[in-house]
C-alpha atoms as a PDB file:
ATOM      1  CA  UNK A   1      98.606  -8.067  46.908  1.00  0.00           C
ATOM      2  CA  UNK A   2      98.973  -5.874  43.764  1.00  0.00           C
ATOM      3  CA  UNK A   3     102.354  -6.128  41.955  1.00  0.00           C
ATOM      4  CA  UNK A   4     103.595  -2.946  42.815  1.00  0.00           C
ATOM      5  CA  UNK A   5     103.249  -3.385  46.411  1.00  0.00           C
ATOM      6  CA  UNK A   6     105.127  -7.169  45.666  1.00  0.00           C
ATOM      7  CA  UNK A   7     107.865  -5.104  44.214  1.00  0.00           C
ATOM      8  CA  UNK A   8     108.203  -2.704  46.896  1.00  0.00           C
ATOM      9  CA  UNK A   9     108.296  -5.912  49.662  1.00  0.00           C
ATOM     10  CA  UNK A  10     111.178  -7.004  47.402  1.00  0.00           C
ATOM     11  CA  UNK A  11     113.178  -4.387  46.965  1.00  0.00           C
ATOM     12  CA  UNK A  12     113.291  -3.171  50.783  1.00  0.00           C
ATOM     13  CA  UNK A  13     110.871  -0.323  50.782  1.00  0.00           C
ATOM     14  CA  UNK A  14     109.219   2.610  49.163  1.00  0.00           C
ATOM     15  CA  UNK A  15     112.248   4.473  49.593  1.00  0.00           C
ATOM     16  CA  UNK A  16     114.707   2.083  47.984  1.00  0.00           C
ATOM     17  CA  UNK A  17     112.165   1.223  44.819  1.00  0.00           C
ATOM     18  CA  UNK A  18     112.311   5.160  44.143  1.00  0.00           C
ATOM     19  CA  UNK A  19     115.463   5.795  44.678  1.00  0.00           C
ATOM     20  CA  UNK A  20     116.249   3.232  41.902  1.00  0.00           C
ATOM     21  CA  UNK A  21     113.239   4.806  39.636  1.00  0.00           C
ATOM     22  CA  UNK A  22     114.553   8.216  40.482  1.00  0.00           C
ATOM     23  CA  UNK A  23     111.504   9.672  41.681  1.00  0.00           C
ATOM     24  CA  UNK A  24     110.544  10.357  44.908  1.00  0.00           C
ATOM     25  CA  UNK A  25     108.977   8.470  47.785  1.00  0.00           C
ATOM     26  CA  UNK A  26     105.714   9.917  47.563  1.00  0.00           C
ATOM     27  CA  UNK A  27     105.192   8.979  44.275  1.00  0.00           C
ATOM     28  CA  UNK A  28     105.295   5.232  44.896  1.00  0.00           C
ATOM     29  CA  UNK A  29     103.386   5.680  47.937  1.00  0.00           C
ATOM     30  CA  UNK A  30     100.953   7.102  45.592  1.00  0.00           C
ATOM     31  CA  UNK A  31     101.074   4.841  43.589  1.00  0.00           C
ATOM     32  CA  UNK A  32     100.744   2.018  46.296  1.00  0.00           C
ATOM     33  CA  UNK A  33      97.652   3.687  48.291  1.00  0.00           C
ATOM     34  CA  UNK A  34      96.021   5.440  45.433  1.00  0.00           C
ATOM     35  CA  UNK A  35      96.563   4.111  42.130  1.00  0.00           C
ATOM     36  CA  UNK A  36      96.748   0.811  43.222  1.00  0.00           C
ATOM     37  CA  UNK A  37      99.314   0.402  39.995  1.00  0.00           C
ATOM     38  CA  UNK A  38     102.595   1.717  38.762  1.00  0.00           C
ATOM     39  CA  UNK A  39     102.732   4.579  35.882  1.00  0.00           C
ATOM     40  CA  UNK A  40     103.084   2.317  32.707  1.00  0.00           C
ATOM     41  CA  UNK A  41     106.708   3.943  32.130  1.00  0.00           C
ATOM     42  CA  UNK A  42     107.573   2.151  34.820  1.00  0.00           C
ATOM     43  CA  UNK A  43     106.705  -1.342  34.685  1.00  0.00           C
ATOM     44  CA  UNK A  44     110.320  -2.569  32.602  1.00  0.00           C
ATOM     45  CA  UNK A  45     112.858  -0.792  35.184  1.00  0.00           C
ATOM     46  CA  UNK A  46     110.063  -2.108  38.419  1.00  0.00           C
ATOM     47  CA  UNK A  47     110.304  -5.501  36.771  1.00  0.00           C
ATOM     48  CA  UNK A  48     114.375  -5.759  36.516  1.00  0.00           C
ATOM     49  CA  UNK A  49     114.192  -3.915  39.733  1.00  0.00           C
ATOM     50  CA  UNK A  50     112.752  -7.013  41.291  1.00  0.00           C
ATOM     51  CA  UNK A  51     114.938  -9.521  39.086  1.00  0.00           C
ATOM     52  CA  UNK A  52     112.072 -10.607  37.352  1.00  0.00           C
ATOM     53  CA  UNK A  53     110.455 -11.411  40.564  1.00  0.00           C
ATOM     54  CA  UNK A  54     107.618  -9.656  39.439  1.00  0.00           C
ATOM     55  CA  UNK A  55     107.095  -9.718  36.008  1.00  0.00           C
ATOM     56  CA  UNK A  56     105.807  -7.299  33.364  1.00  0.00           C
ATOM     57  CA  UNK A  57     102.616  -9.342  33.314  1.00  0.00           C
ATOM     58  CA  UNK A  58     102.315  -8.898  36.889  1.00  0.00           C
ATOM     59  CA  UNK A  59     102.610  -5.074  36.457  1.00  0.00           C
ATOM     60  CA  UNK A  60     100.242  -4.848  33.516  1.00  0.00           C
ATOM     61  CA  UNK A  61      97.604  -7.241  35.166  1.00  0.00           C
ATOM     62  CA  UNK A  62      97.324  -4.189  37.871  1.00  0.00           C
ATOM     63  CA  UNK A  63      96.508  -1.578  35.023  1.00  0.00           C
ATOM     64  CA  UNK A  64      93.638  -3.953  33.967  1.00  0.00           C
ATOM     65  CA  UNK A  65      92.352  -4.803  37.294  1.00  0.00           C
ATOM     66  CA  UNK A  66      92.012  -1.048  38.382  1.00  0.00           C
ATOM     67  CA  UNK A  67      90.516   0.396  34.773  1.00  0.00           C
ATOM     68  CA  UNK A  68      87.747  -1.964  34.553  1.00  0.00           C
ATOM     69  CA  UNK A  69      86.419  -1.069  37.705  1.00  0.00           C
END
């Protein structure tokens, strides 16, 4: 499971991670069926989002899983 989609299961659901991003839903479906990753802007406000229950590392570790490839 990539980080991002760890976050989402955390916080409730697509809907409730944006909402506290301010963006919209789309974009972290987006980012959850397409990117496979969250936009590096992100990854702080996803991280204390989650109370640390996913970490920065976590985050990051999905930016370097999906550019090597």
């Amino acid at each position: 499971m990539s980080a991002i989609a760890k976050a989402v299961q955390i916080v409730g659901s697509q809907t409730a991670l944006a909402n506290i991003l301010g963006v919209k839903q789309a974009h972290v479906w987006n980012w959850l069926h397409l990117h496979k990753r969250s936009p590096a802007k992100y990854i702080r406000r996803i991280s204390q989002a989650t109370q640390g229950q996913v970490s920065e590392s976590e985050l990051l570790q999905d930016h370097e899983s999906t550019s090597s490839g």
